[in-house]
C-alpha atoms as a PDB file:
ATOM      1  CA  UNK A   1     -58.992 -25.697-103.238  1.00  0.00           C
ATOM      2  CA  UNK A   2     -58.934 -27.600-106.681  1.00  0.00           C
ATOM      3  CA  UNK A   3     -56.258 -25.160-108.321  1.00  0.00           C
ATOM      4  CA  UNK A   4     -53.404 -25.186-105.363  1.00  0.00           C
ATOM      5  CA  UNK A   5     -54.511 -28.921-105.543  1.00  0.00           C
ATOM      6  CA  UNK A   6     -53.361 -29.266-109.201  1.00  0.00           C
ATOM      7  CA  UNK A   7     -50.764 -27.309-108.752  1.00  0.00           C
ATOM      8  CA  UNK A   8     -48.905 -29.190-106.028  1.00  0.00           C
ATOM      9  CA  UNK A   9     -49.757 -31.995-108.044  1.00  0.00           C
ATOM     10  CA  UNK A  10     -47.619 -30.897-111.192  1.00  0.00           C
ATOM     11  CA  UNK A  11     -44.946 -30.110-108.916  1.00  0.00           C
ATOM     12  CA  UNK A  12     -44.792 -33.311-107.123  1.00  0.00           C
ATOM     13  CA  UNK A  13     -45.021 -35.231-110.226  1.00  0.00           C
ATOM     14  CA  UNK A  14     -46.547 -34.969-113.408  1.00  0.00           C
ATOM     15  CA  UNK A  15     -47.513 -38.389-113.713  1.00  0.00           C
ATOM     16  CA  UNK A  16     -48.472 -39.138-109.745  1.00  0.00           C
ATOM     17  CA  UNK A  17     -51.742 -39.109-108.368  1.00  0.00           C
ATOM     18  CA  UNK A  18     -52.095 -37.228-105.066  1.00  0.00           C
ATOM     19  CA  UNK A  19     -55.018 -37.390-103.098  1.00  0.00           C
ATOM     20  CA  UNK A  20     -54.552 -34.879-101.118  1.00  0.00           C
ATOM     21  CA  UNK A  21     -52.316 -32.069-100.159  1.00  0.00           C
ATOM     22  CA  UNK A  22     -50.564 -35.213 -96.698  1.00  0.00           C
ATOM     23  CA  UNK A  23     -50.189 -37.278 -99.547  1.00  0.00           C
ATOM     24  CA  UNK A  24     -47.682 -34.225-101.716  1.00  0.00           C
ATOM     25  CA  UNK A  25     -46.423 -33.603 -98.939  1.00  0.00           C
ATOM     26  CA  UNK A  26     -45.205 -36.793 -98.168  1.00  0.00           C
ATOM     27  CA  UNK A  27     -44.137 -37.148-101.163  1.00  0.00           C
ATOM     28  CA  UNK A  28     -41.989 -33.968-101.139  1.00  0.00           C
ATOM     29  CA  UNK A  29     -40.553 -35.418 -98.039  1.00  0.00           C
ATOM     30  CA  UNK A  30     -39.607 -39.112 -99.396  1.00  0.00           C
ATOM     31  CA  UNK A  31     -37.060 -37.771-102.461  1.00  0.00           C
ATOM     32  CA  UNK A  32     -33.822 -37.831-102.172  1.00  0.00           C
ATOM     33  CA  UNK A  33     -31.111 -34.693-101.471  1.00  0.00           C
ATOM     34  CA  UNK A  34     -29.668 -35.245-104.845  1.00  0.00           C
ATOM     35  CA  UNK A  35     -33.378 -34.684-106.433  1.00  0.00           C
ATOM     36  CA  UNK A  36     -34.001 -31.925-104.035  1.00  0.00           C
ATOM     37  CA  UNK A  37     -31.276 -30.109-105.371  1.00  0.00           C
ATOM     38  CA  UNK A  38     -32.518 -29.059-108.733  1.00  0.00           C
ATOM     39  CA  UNK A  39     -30.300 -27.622-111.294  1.00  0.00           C
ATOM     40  CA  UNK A  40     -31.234 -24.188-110.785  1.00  0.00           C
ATOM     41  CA  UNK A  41     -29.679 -24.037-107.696  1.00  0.00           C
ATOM     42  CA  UNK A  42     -26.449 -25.146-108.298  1.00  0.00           C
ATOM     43  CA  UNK A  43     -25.348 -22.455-110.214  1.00  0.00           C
ATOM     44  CA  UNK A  44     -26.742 -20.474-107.424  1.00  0.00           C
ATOM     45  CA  UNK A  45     -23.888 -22.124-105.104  1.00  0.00           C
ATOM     46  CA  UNK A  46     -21.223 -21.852-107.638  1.00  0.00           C
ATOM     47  CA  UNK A  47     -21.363 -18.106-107.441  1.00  0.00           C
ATOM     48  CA  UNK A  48     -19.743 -17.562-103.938  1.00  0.00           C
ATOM     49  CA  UNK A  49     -17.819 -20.574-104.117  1.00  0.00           C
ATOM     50  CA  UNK A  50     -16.515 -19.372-107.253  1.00  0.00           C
ATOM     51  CA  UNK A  51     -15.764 -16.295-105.917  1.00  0.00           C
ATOM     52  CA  UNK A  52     -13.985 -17.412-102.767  1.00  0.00           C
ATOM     53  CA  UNK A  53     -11.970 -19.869-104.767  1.00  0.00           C
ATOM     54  CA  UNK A  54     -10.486 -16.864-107.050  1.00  0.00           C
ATOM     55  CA  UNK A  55      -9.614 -14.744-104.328  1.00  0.00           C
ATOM     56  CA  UNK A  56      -7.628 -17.070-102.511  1.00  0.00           C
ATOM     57  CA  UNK A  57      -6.298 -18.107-106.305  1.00  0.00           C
ATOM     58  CA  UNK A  58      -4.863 -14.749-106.269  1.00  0.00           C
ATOM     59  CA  UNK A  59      -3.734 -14.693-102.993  1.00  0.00           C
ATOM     60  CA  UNK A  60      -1.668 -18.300-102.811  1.00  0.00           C
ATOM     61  CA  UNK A  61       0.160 -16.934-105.670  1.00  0.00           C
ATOM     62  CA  UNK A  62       0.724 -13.354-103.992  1.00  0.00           C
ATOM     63  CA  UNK A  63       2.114 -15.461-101.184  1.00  0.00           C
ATOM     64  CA  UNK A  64       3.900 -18.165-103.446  1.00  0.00           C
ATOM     65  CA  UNK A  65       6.140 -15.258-104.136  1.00  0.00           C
ATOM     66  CA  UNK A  66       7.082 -14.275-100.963  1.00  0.00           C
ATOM     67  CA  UNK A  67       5.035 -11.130-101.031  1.00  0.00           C
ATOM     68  CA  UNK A  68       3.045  -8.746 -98.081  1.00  0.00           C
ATOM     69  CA  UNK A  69      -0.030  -8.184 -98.295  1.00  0.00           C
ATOM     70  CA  UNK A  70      -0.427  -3.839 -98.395  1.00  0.00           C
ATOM     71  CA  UNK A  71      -3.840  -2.325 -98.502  1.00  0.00           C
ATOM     72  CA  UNK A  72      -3.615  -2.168-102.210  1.00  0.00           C
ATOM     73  CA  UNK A  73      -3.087  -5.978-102.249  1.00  0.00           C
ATOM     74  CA  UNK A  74      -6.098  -6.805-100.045  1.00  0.00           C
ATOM     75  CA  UNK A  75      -8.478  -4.544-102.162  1.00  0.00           C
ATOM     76  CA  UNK A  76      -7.438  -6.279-105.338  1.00  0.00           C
ATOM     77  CA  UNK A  77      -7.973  -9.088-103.572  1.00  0.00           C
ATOM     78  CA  UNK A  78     -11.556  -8.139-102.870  1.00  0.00           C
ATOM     79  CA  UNK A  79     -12.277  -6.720-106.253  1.00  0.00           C
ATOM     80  CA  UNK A  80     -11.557 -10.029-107.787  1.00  0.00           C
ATOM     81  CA  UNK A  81     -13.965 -12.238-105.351  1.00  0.00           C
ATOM     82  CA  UNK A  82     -16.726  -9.385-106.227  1.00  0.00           C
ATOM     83  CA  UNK A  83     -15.705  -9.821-110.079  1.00  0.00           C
ATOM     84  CA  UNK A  84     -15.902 -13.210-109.675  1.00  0.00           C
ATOM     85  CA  UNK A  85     -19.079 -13.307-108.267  1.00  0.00           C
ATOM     86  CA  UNK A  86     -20.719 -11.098-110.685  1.00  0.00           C
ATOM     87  CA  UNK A  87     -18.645 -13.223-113.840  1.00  0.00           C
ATOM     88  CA  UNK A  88     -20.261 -16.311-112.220  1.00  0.00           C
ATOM     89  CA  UNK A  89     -23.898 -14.527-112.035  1.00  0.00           C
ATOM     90  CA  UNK A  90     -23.645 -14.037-115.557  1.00  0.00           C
ATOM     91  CA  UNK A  91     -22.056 -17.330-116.699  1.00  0.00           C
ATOM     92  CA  UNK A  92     -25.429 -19.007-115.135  1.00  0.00           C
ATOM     93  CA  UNK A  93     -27.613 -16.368-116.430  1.00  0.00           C
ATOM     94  CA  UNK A  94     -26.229 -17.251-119.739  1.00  0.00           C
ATOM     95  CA  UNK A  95     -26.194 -20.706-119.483  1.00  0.00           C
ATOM     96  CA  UNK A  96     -29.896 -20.697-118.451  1.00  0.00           C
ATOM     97  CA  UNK A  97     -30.585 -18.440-121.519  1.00  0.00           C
ATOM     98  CA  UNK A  98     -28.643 -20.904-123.402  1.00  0.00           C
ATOM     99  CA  UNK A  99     -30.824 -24.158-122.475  1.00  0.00           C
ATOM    100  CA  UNK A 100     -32.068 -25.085-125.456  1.00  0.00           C
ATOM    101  CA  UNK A 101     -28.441 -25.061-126.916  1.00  0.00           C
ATOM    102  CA  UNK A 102     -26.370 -28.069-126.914  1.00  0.00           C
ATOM    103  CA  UNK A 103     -24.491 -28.398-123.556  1.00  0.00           C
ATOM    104  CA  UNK A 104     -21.137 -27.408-125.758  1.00  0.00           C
ATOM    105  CA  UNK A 105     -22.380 -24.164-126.284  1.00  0.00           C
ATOM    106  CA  UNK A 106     -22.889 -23.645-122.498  1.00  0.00           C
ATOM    107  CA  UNK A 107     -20.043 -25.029-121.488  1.00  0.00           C
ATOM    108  CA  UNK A 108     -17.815 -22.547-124.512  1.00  0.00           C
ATOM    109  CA  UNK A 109     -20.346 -19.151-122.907  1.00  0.00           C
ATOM    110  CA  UNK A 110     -19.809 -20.419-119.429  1.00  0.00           C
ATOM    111  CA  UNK A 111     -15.827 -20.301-120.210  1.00  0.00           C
ATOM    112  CA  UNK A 112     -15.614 -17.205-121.797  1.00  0.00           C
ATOM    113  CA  UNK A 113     -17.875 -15.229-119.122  1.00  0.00           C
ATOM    114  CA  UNK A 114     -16.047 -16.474-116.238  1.00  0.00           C
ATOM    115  CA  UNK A 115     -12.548 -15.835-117.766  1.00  0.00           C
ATOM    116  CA  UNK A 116     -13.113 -12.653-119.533  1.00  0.00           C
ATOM    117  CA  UNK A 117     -15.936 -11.638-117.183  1.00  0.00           C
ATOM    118  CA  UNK A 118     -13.535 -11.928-114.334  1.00  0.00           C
ATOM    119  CA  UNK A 119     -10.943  -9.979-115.724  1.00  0.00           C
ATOM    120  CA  UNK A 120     -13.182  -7.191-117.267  1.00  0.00           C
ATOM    121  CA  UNK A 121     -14.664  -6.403-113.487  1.00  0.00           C
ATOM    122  CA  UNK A 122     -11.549  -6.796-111.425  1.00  0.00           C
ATOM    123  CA  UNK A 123     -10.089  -3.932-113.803  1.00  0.00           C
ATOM    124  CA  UNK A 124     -13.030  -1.594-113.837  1.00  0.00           C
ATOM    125  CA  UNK A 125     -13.007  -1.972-110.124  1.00  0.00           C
ATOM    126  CA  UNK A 126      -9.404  -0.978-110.259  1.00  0.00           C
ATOM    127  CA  UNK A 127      -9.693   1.898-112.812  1.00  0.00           C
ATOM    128  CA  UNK A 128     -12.797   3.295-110.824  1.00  0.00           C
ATOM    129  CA  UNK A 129     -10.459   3.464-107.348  1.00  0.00           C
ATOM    130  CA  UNK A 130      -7.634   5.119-108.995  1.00  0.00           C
ATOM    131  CA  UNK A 131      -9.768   7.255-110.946  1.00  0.00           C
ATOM    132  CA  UNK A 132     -11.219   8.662-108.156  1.00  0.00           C
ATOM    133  CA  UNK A 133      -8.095   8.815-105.896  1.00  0.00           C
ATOM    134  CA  UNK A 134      -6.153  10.526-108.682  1.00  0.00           C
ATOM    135  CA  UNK A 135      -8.989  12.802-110.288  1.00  0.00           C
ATOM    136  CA  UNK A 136     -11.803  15.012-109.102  1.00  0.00           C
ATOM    137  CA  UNK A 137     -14.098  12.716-110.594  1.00  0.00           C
ATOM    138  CA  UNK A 138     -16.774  15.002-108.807  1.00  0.00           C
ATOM    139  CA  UNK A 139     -16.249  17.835-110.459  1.00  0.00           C
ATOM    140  CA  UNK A 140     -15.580  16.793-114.016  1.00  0.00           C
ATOM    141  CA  UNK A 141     -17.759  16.680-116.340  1.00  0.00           C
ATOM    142  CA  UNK A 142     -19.440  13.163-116.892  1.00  0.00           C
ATOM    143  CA  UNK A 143     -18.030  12.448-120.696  1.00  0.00           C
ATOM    144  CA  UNK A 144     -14.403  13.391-119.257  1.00  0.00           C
ATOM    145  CA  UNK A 145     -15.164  11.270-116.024  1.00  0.00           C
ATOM    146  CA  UNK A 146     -15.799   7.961-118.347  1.00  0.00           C
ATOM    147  CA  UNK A 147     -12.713   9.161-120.651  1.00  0.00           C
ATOM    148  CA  UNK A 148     -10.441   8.874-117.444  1.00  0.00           C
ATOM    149  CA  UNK A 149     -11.855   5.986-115.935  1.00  0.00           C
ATOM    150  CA  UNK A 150     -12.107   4.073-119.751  1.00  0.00           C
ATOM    151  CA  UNK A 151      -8.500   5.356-120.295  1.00  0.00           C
ATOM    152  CA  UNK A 152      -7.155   4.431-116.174  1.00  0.00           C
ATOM    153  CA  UNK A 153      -9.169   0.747-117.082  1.00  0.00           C
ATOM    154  CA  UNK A 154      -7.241   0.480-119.843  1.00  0.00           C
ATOM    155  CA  UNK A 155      -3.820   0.105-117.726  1.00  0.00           C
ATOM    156  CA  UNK A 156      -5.260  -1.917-115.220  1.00  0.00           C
ATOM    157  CA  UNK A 157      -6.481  -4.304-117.698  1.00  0.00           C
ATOM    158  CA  UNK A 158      -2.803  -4.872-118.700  1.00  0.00           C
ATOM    159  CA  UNK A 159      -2.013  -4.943-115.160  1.00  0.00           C
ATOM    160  CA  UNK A 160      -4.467  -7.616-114.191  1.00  0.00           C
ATOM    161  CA  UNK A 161      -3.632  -9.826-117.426  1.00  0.00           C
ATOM    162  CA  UNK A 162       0.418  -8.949-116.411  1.00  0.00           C
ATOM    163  CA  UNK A 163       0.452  -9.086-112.541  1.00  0.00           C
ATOM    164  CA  UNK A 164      -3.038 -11.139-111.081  1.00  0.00           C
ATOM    165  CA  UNK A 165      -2.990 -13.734-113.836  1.00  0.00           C
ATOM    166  CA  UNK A 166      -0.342 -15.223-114.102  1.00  0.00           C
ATOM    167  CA  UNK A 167      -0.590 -15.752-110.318  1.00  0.00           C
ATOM    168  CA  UNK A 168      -3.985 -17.008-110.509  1.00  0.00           C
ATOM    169  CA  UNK A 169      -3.111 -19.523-113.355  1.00  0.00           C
ATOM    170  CA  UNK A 170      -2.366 -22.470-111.547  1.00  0.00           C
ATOM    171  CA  UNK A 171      -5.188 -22.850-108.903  1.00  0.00           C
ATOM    172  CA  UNK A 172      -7.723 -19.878-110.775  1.00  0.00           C
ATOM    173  CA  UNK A 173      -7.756 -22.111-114.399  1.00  0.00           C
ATOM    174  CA  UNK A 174      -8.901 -25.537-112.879  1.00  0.00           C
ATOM    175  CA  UNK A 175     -11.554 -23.573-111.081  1.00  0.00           C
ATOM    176  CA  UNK A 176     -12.666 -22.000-114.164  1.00  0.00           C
ATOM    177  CA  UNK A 177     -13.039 -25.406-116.347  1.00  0.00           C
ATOM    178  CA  UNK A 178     -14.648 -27.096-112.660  1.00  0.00           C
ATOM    179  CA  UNK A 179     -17.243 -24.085-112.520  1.00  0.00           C
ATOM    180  CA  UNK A 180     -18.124 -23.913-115.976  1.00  0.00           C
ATOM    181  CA  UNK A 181     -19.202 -27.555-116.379  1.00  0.00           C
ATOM    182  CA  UNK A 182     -20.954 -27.249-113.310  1.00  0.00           C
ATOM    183  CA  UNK A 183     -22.984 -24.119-114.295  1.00  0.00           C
ATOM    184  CA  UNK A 184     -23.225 -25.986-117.660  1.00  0.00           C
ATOM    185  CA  UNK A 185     -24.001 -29.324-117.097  1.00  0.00           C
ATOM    186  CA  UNK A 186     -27.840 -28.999-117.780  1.00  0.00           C
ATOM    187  CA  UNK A 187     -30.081 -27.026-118.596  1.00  0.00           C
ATOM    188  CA  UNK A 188     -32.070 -24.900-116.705  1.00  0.00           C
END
């Protein structure tokens, strides 16, 4: 009973006394929402919010222009909330690896993972669809199955930087600076 004892202890506070295990959990009980939500678990939120908040990005601006939405459109659409959410994984993986830094060099890995981490997913995503809907990916050998799909990512790259972007620009690039000083704000 003396370890769990000490160990609720050091979680409640390290300089409290607890009595007993009422007394931590009445103190667990008595702090506030804002101290309840730690810093770990923020970034934690960012990722779907992040992720929702690109997709529609993408699709004000598809619909800013006056455009339907086609299959093609709609799984774009999805490829860049999944991208988004895996850019935003890594951004606060990175920024907790990154703790002991100074909170500039969070904030600069933060930035660059969501932006380029965003853009490097949404295209793979893209190359791997039309790879496979254009080759017998199947039945090639695995070397000449990467060459297509590194050669097919290679187009949609320029036709996510060309086409998505620029539509994404004017909500997608305040949601990138908001999330990065969120994920980087402290350390974790």
């Amino acid at each position: 009973m003396a370890r769990p004892l000490r160990i609720a202890r050091s979680i409640v506070a390290p300089n409290e006394r607890a009595k007993s295990l009422r007394d931590i959990s009445a103190a667990l009980r008595a702090r506030s929402f804002r101290e309840k939500l730690r810093p770990g678990r923020v970034p934690l939120l960012i990722v779907p919010a992040f992720a929702a908040g690109m997709s529609v990005a993408f699709a004000s601006g598809w619909l800013a222009l006056g455009r339907d939405f086609t299959p093609r459109t709609l799984a774009a659409t999805l490829y860049i909330a999944v991208a988004a959410a895996i850019a935003s994984a890594t951004a606060a993986l990175a920024a907790r690896l990154l703790a002991r830094r100074p909170w500039s060099a969070r904030l600069a890995a933060a930035l660059v993972v969501l932006i380029v981490g965003t853009a490097l997913f949404a295209s793979l995503f893209l190359a791997v669809e039309t790879a496979w809907a254009t080759h017998p990916m199947g039945e090639l050998p695995i070397r000449v199955s990467f060459l297509v799909v590194l050669i097919i990512g290679a187009g949609a790259l320029y036709g996510f930087l060309a086409i998505a972007a620029p539509l994404m620009l004017p909500l997608g690039l305040p949601l990138v600076a908001l999330s990065a000083l969120l994920i980087a704000r402290r350390p974790h």
